[in-house]
C-alpha atoms as a PDB file:
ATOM      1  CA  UNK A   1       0.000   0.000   0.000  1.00  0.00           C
ATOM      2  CA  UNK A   2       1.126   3.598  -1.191  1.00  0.00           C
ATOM      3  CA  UNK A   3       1.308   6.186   2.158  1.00  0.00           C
ATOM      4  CA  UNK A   4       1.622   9.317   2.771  1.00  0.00           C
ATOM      5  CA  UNK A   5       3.394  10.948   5.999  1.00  0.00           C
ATOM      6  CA  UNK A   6       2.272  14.324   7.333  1.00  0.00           C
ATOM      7  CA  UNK A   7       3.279  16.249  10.322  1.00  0.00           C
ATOM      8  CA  UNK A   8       0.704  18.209  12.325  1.00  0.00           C
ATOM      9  CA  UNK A   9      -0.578  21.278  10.967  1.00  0.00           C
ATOM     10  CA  UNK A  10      -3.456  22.911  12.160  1.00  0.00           C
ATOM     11  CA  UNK A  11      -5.007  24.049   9.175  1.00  0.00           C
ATOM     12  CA  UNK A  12      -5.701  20.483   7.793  1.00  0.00           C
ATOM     13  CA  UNK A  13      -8.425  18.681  10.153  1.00  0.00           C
ATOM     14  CA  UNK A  14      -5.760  16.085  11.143  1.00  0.00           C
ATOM     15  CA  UNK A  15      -7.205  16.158  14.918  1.00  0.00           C
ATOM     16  CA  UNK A  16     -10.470  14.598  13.158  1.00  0.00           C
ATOM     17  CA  UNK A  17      -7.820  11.841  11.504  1.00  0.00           C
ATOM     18  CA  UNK A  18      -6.405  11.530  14.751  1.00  0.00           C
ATOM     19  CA  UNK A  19      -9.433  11.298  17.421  1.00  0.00           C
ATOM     20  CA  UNK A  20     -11.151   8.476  14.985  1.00  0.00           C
ATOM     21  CA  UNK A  21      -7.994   6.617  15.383  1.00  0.00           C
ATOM     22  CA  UNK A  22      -7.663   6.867  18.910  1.00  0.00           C
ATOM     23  CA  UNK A  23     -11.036   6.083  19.869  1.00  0.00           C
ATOM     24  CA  UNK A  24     -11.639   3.252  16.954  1.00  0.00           C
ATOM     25  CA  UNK A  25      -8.193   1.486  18.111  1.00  0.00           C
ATOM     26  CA  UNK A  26      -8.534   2.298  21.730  1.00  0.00           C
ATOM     27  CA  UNK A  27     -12.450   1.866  22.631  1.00  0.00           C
ATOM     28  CA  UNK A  28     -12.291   5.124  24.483  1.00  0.00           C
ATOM     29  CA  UNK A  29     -13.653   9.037  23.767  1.00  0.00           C
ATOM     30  CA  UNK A  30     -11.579  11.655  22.083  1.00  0.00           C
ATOM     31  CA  UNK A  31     -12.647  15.190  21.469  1.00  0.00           C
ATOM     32  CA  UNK A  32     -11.061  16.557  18.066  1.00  0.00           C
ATOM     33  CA  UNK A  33     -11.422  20.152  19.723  1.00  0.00           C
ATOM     34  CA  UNK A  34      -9.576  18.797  22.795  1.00  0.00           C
ATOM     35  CA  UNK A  35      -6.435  17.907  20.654  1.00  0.00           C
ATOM     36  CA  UNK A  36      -5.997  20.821  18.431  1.00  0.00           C
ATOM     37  CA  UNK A  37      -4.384  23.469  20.755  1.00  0.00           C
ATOM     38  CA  UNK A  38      -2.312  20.807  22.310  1.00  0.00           C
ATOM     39  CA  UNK A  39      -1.402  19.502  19.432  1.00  0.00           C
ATOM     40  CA  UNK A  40      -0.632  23.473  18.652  1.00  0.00           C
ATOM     41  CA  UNK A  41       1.348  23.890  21.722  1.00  0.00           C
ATOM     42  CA  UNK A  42       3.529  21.066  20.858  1.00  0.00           C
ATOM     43  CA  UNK A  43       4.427  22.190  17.730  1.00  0.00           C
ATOM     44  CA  UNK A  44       4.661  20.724  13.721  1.00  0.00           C
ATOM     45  CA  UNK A  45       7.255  18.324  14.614  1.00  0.00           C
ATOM     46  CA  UNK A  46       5.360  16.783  17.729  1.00  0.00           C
ATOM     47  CA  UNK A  47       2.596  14.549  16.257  1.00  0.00           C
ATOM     48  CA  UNK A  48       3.171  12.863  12.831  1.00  0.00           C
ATOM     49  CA  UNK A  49       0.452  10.563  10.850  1.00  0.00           C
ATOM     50  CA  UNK A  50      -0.183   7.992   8.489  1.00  0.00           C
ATOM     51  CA  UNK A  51      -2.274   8.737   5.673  1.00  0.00           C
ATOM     52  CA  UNK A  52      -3.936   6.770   2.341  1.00  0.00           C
ATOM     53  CA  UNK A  53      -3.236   8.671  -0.856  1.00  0.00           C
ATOM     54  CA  UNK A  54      -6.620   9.466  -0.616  1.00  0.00           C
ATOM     55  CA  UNK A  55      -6.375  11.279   2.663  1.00  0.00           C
ATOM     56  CA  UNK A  56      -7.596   8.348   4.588  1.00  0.00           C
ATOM     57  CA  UNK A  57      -6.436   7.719   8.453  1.00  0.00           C
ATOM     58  CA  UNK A  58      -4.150   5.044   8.720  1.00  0.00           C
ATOM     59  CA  UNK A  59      -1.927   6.316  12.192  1.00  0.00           C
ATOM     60  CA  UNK A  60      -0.654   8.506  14.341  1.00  0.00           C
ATOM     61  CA  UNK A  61       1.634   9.090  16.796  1.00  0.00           C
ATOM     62  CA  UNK A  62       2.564  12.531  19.299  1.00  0.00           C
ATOM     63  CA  UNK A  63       5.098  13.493  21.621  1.00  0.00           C
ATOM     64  CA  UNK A  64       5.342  16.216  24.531  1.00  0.00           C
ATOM     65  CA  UNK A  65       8.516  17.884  26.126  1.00  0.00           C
ATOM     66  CA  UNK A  66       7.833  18.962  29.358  1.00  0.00           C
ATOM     67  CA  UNK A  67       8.295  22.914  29.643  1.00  0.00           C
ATOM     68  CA  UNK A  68       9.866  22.586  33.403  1.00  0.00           C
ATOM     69  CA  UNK A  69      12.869  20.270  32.082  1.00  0.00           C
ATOM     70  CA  UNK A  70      13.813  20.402  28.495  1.00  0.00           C
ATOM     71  CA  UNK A  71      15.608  17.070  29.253  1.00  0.00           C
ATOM     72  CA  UNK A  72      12.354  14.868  29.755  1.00  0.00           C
ATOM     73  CA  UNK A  73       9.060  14.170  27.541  1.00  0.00           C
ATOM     74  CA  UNK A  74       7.197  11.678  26.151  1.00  0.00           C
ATOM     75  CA  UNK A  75       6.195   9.697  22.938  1.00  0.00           C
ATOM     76  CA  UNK A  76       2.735   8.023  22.805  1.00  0.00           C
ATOM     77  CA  UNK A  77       1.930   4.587  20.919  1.00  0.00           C
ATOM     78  CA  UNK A  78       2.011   4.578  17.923  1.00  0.00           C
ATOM     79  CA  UNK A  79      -2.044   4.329  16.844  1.00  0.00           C
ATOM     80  CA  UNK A  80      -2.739   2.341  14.082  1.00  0.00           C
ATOM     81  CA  UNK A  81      -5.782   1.069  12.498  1.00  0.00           C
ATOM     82  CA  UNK A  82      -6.235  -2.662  10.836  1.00  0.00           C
ATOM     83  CA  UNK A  83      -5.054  -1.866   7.429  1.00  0.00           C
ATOM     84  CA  UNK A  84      -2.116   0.357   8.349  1.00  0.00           C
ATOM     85  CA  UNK A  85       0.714  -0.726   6.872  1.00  0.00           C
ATOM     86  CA  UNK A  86       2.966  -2.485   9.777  1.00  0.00           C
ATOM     87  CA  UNK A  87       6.274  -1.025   8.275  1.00  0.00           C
ATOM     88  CA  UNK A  88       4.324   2.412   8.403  1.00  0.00           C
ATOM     89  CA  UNK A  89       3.472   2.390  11.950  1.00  0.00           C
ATOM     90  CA  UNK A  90       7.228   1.357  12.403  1.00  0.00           C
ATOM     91  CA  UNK A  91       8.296   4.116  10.489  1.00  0.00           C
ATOM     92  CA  UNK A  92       6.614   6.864  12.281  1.00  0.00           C
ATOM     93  CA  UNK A  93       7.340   5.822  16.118  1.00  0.00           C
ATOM     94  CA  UNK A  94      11.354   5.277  14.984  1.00  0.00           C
ATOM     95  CA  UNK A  95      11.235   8.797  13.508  1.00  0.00           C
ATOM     96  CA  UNK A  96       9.913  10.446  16.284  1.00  0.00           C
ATOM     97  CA  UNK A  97      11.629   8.598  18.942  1.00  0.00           C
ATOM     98  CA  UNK A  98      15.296   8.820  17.102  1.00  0.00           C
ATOM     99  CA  UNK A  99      14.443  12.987  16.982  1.00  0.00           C
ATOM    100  CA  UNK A 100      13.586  13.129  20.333  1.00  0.00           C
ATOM    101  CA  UNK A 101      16.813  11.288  21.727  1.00  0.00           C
ATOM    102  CA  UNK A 102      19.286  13.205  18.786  1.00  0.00           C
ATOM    103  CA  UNK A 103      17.739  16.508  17.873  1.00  0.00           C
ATOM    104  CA  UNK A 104      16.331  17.493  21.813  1.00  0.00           C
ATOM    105  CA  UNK A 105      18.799  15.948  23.343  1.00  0.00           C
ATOM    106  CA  UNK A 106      16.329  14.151  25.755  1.00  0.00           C
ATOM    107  CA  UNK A 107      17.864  12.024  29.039  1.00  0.00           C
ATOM    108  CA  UNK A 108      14.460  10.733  29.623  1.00  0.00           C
ATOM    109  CA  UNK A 109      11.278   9.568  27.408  1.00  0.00           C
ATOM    110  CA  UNK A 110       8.069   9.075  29.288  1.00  0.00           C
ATOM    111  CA  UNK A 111       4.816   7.446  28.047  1.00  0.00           C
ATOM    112  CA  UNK A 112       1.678   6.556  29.415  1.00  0.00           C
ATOM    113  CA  UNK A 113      -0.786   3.634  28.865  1.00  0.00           C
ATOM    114  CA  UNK A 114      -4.411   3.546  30.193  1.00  0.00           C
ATOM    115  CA  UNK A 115      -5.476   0.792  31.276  1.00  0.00           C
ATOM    116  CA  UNK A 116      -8.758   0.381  29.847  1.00  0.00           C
ATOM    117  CA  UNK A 117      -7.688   0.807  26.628  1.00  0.00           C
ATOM    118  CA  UNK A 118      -8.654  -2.491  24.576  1.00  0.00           C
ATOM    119  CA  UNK A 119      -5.281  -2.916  23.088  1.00  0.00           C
ATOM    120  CA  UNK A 120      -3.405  -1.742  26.420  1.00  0.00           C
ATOM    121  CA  UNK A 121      -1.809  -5.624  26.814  1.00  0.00           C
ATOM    122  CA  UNK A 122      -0.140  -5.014  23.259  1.00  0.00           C
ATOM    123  CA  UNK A 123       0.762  -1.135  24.047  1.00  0.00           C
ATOM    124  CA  UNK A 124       2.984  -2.455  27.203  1.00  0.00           C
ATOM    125  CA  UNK A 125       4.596  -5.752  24.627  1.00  0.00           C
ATOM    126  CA  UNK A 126       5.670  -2.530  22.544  1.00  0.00           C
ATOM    127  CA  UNK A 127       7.328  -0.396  24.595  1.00  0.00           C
ATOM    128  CA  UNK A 128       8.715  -3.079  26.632  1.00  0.00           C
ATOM    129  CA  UNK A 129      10.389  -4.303  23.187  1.00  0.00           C
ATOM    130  CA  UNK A 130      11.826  -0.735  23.118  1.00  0.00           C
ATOM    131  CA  UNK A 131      13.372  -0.851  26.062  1.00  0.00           C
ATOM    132  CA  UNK A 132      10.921   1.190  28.127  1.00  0.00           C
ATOM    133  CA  UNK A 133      10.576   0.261  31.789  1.00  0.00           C
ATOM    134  CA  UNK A 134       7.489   0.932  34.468  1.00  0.00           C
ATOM    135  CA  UNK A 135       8.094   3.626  36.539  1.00  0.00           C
ATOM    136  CA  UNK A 136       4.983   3.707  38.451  1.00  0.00           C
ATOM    137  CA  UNK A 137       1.044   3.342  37.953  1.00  0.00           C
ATOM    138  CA  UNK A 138      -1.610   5.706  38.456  1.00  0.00           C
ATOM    139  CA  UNK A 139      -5.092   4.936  40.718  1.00  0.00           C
ATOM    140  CA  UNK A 140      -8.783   6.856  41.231  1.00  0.00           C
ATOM    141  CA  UNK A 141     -10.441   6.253  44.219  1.00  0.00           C
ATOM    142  CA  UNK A 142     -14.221   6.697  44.069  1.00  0.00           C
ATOM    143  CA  UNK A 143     -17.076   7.437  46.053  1.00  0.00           C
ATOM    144  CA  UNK A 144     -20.951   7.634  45.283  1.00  0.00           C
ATOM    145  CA  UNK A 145     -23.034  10.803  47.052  1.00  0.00           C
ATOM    146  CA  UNK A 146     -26.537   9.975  47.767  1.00  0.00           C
ATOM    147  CA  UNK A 147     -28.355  12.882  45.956  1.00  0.00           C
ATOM    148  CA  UNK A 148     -30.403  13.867  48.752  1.00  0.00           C
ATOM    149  CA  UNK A 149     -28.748  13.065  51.678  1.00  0.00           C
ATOM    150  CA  UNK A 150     -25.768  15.702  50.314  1.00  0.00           C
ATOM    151  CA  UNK A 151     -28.170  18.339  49.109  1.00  0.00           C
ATOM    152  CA  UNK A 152     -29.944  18.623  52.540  1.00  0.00           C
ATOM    153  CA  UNK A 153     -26.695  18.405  54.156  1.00  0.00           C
ATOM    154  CA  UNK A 154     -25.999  21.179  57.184  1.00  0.00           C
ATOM    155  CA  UNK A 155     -22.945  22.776  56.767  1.00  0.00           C
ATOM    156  CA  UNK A 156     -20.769  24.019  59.338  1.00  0.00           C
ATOM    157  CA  UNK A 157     -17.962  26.692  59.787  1.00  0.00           C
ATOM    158  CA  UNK A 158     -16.350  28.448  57.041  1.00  0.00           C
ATOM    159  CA  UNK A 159     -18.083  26.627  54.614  1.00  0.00           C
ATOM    160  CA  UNK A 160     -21.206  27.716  55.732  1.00  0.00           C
ATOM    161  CA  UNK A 161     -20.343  31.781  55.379  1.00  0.00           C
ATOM    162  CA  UNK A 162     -19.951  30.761  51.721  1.00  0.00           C
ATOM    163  CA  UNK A 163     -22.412  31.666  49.171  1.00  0.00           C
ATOM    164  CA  UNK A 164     -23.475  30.027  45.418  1.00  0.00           C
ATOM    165  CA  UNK A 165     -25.222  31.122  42.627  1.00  0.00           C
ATOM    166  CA  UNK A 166     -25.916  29.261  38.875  1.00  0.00           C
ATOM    167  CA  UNK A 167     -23.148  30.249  36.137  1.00  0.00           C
ATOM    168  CA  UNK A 168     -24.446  31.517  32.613  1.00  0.00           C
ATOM    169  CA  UNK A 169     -22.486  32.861  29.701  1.00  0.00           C
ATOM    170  CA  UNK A 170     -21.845  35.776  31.560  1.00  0.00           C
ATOM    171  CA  UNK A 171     -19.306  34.504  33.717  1.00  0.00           C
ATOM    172  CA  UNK A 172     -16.908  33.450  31.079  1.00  0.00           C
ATOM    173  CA  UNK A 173     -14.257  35.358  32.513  1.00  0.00           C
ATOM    174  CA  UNK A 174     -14.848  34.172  36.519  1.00  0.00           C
ATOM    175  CA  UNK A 175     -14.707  30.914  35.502  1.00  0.00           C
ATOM    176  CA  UNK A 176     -11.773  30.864  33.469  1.00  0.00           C
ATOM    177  CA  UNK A 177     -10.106  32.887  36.465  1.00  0.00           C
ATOM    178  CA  UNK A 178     -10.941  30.670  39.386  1.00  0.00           C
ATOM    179  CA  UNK A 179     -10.487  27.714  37.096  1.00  0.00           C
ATOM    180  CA  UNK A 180      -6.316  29.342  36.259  1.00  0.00           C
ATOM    181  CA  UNK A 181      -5.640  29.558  39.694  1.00  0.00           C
ATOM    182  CA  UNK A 182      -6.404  26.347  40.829  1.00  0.00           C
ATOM    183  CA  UNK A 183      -2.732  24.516  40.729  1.00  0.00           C
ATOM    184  CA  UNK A 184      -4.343  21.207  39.505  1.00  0.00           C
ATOM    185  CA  UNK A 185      -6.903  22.374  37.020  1.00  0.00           C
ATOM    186  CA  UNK A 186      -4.499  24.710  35.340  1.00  0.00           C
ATOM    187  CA  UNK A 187      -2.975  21.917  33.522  1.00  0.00           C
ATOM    188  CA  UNK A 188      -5.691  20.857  31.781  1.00  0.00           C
ATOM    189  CA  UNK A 189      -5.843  22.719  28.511  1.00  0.00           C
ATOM    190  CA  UNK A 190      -2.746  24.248  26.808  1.00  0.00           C
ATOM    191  CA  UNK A 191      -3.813  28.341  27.346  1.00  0.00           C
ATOM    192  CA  UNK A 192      -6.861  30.398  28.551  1.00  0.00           C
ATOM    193  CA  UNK A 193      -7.953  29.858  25.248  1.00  0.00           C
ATOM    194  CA  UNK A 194      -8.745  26.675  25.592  1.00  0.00           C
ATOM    195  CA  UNK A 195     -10.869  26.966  28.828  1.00  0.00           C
ATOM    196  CA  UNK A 196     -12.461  29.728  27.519  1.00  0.00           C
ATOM    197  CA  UNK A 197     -13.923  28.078  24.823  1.00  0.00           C
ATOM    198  CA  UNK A 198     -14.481  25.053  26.939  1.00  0.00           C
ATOM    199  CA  UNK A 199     -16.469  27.137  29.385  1.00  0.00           C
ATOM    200  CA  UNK A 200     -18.750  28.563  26.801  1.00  0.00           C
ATOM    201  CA  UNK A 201     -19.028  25.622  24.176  1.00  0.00           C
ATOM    202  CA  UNK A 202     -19.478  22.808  26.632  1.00  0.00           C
ATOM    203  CA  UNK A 203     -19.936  23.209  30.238  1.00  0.00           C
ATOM    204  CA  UNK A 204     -22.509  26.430  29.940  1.00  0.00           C
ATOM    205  CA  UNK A 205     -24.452  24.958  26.460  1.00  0.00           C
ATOM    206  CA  UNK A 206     -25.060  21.484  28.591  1.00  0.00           C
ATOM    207  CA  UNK A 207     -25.953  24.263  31.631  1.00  0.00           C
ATOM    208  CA  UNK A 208     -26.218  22.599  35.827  1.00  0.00           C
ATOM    209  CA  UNK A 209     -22.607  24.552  36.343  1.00  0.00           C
ATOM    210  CA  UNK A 210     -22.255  26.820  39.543  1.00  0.00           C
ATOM    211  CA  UNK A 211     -20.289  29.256  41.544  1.00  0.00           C
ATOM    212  CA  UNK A 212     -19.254  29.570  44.990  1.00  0.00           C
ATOM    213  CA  UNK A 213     -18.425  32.511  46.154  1.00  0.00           C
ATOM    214  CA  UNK A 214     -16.761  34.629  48.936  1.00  0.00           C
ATOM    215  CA  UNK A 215     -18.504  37.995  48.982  1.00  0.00           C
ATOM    216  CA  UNK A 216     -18.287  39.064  45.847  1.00  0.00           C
ATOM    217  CA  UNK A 217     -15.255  36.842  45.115  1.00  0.00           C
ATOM    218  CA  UNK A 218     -15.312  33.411  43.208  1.00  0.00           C
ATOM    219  CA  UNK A 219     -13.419  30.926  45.319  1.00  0.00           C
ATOM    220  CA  UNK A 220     -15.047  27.490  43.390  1.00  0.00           C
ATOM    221  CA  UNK A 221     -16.660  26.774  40.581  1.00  0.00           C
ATOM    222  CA  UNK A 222     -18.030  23.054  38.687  1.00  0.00           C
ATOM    223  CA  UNK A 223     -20.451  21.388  36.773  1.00  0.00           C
ATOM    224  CA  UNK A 224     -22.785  18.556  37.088  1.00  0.00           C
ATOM    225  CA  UNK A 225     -23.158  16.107  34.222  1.00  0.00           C
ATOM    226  CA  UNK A 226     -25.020  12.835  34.078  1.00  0.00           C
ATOM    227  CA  UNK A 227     -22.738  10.467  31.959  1.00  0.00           C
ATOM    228  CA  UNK A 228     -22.745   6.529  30.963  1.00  0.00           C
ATOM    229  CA  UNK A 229     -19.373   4.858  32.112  1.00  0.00           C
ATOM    230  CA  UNK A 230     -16.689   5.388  28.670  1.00  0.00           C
ATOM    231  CA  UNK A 231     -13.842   3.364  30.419  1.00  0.00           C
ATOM    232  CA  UNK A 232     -12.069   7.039  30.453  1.00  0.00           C
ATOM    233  CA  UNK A 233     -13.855   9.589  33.182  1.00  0.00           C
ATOM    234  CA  UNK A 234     -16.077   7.201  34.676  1.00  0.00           C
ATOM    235  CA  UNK A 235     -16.023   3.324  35.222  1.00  0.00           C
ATOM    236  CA  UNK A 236     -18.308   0.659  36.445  1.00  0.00           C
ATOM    237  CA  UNK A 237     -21.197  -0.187  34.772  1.00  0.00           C
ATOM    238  CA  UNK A 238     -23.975   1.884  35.876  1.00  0.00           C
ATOM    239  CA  UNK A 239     -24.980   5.961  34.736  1.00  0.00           C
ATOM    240  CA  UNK A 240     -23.428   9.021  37.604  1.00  0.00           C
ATOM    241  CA  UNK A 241     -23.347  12.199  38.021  1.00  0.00           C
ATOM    242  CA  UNK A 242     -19.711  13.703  38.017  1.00  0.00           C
ATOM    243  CA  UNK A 243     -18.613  17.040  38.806  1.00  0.00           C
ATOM    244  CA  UNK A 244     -17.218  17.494  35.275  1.00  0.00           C
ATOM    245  CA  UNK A 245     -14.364  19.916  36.405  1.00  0.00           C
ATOM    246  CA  UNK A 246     -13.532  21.097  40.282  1.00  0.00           C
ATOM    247  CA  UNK A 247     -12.093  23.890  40.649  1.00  0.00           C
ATOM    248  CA  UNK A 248     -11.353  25.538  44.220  1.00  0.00           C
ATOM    249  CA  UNK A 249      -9.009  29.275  44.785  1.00  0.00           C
ATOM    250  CA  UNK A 250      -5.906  28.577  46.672  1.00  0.00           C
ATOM    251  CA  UNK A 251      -6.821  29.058  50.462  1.00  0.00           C
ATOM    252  CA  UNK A 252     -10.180  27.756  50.252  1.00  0.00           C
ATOM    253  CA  UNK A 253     -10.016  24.235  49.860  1.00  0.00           C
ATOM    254  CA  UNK A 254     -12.680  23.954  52.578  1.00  0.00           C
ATOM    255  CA  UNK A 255     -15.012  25.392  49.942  1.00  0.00           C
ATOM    256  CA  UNK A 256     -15.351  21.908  48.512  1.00  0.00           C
ATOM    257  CA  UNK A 257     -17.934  21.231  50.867  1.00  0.00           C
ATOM    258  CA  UNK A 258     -20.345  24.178  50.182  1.00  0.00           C
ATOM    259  CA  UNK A 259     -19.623  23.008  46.327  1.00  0.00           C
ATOM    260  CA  UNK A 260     -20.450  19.479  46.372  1.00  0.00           C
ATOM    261  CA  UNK A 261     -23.735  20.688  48.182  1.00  0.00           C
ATOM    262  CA  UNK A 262     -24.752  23.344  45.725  1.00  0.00           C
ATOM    263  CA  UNK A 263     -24.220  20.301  43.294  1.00  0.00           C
ATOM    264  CA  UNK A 264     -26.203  17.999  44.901  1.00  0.00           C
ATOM    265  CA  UNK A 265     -29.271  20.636  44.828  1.00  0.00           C
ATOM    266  CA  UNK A 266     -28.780  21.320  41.260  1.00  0.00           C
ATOM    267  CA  UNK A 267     -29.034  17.691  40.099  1.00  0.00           C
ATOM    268  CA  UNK A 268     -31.729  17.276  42.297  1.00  0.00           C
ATOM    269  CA  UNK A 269     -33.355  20.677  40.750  1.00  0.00           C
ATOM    270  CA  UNK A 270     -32.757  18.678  37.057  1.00  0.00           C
ATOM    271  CA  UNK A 271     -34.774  15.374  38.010  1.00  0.00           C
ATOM    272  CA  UNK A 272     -31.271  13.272  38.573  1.00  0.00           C
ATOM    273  CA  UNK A 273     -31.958  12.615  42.259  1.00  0.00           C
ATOM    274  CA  UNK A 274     -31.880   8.899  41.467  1.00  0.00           C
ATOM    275  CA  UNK A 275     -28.355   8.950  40.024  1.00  0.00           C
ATOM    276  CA  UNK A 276     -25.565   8.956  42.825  1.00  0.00           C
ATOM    277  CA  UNK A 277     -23.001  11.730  42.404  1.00  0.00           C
ATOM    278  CA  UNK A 278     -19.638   9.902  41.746  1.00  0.00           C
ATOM    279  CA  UNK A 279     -16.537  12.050  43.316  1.00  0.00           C
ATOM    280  CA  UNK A 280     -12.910  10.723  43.466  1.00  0.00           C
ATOM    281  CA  UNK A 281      -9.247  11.736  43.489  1.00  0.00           C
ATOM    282  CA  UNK A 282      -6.250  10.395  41.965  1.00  0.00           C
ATOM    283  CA  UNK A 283      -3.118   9.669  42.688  1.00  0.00           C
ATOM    284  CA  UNK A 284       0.631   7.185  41.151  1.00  0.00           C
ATOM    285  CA  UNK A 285       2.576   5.703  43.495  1.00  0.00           C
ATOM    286  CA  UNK A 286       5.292   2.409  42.783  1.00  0.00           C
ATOM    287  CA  UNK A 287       5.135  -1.062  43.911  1.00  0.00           C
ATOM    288  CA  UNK A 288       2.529  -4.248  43.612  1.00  0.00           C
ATOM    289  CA  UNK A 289       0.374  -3.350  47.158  1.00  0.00           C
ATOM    290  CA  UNK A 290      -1.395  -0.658  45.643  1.00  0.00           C
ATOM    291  CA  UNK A 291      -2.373  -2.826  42.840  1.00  0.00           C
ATOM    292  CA  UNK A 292      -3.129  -5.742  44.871  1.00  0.00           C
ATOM    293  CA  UNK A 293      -5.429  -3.568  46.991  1.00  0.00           C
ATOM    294  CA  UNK A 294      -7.081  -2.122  43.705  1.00  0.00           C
ATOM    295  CA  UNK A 295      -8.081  -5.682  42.538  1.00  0.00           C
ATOM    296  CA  UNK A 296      -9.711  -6.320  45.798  1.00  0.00           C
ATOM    297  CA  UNK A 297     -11.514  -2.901  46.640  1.00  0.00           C
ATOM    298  CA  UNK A 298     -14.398  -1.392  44.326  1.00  0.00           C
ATOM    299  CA  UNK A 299     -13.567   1.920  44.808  1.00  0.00           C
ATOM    300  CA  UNK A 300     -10.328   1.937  43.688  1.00  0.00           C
ATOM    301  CA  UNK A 301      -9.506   1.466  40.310  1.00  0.00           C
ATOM    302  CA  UNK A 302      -5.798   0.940  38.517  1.00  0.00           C
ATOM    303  CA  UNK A 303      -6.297   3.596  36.099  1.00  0.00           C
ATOM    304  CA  UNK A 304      -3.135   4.253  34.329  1.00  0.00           C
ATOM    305  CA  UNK A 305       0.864   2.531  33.606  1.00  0.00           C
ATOM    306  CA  UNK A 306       3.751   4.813  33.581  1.00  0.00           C
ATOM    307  CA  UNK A 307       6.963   3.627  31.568  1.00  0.00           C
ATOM    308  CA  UNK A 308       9.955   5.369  31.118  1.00  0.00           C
ATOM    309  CA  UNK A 309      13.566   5.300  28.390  1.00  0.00           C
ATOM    310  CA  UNK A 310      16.456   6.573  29.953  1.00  0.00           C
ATOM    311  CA  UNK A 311      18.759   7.650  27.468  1.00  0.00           C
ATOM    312  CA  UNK A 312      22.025   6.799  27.729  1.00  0.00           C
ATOM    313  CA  UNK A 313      24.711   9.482  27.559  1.00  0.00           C
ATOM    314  CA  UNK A 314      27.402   9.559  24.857  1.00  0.00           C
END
C-alpha cells in the first residue's frame, strides 16, 4: 500500500484523523477540539500521521517535552488502524523517537498507557520491546453521594459563610479565572484559550454549572453532568453524576464542601436525584500493594501505567 506521511498542521483537520484513530483502536472518547491546541502547543514536529493517498487515516503518533525540564518528555503509541501498513506504523514511532533522543537531546522519554484501553496488553509488549521500563502506575479512588442526603446536608464553619449562585455565559471570565488559579486544574488545557472556549461551548451549552463565592469573590466553581461509564472519566457499569471539572481558589479548599452541596441541589433541581453523584481523586505511586489492593476494593480502580527510556549518555 502507497502512504503518505504528514506532520501536524493545524489548518488540515488532522485532529479529526487523529481522534477516529484513537477512539476506533482504543475503545475510548476523544474530542477533536480537545487535541488541536495541544497539538498546537507542541508544535509541527510533535505529532506525525499515516495517511492513504486518498487522505484516509491510517496512524498517528505525538510526543510532549515537558516545559519545566527540556531534558524529559514523552512519545505516545504509535495508533494504528487494521489496514495500516505495519512497516508504516514502524516508520513513524522510529522517527519520532530517534528525533527526540538526537535533535532534543532528551535524558528521559516518558509514556503513558491507560489501562482500559482495549489494546493496552499489546501497548505495554511494545514499549517493553523498546526498552521502556514501568516507573509507576496511576489509581482513582471513588465514592458515590446519595443525591439527597448531600443536598440537605448542614454545613458548618467556614463553609457555611460561603455563598453560590448558577453560572451563565456571563461569567466566562470568573470561571476561566478561578479555574487558572487552581494549581491542579491549570494543567488541563494548553492556554486560557482553551478553557475559555471550553467554558462557553461545553460546560454552559449542557448548563447545571455553579459558583461559589466569597462575597463578591469566586473561590469554586463546577459542573454537574449525568454520563454513561466510557472506560475514560467514569467506570463501572452503571450511569453518575460527576462534577465534570472542580475547581477551588488557593486558600479555600474547605469550599469543597459548600460546592459538592450546591451540586447535589442542582441535580436534584434537574430530576437526577436517582443517580448517585460519583466524586474521586487520583493519585501514582510504585510497587505491587497498591495494585493488589485495587483488585480487591471497588472503589479503587488501577487507572493508568507509567513507563519510562532513559537515554544513555554519549
Amino acid at each position: 500500500m502507497n502512504v503518505v506521511y504528514k506532520k501536524w498542521n493545524p489548518d488540515e483537520g488532522l485532529e479529526e484523523v487523529q481522534a477516529k484513530i484513537y477512539t476506533g483502536v482504543s475503545g475510548l472518547p476523544a474530542r477533536p477540539e480537545d487535541i488541536k491546541p495541544r497539538n498546537i502547543q507542541r508544535g509541527e514536529d510533535s505529532t506525525r500521521y499515516v495517511l492513504t493517498k486518498e487522505g484516509d487515516p491510517l496512524a498517528y503518533i505525538t510526543s510532549w517535552i515537558h516545559d519545566d525540564n527540556p531534558e524529559e518528555g514523552g512519545i505516545g503509541y504509535p495508533w494504528s488502524l487494521p489496514d495500516c501498513p505495519g512497516e508504516a506504523k514502524e516508520k513513524v514511532f522510529d522517527e519520532l523517537f530517534t528525533y527526540l533522543k538526537k535533535e532534543k537531546k532528551l535524558k528521559k522519554i516518558n509514556t503513558g498507557i491507560v489501562l482500559t484501553s482495549k489494546i493496552a496488553k499489546d501497548q505495554i509488549k511494545f514499549f517493553e520491546k523498546r526498552g521502556f521500563k514501568e516507573t509507576e502506575r496511576a489509581y482513582r479512588y471513588s465514592s458515590d453521594l446519595d443525591v439527597g442526603k448531600m443536598a440537605s446536608k448542614k454545613l458548618e464553619g467556614k463553609a457555611a459563610s460561603l455563598t453560590s449562585r448558577p453560572a451563565t455565559m456571563d461569567d466566562i471570565d470568573l470561571l476561566t479565572e478561578v479555574a487558572l488559579s487552581d494549581d491542579q486544574l491549570k494543567r488541563a488545557f494548553p492556554d486560557e484559550d482553551g478553557f475559555r472556549n471550553y467554558f462557553e461551548n461545553r460546560v454552559l451549552k449542557d448548563g447545571h454549572a455553579v459558583l461559589v463565592l466569597d462575597g463578591d469573590k469566586v473561590v469554586a466553581a463546577s459542573a454537574a453532568l449525568k454520563l454513561k461509564p466510557d472506560g475514560l472519566f467514569l467506570f463501572g457499569d452503571e450511569e453518575r453524576v460527576l462534577m465534570r471539572f472542580t475547581a477551588i481558589r488557593p486558600g479555600y479548599n474547605y469550599a469543597w464542601k459548600r460546592l459538592v452541596l450546591e451540586i447535589a441541589k442542582e441535580v436534584k433541581n434537574a430530576g437526577w436525584e436517582d443517580t448517585p453523584i460519583r466524586v474521586g481523586f487520583g493519585f501514582s505511586t510504585e510497587g505491587a500493594v497498591a495494585s493488589g489492593v485495587a483488585g480487591i476494593q471497588p472503589e479503587l480502580d488501577e487507572f493508568e501505567l507509567f513507563m519510562a527510556y532513559q537515554v544513555e549518555a554519549k
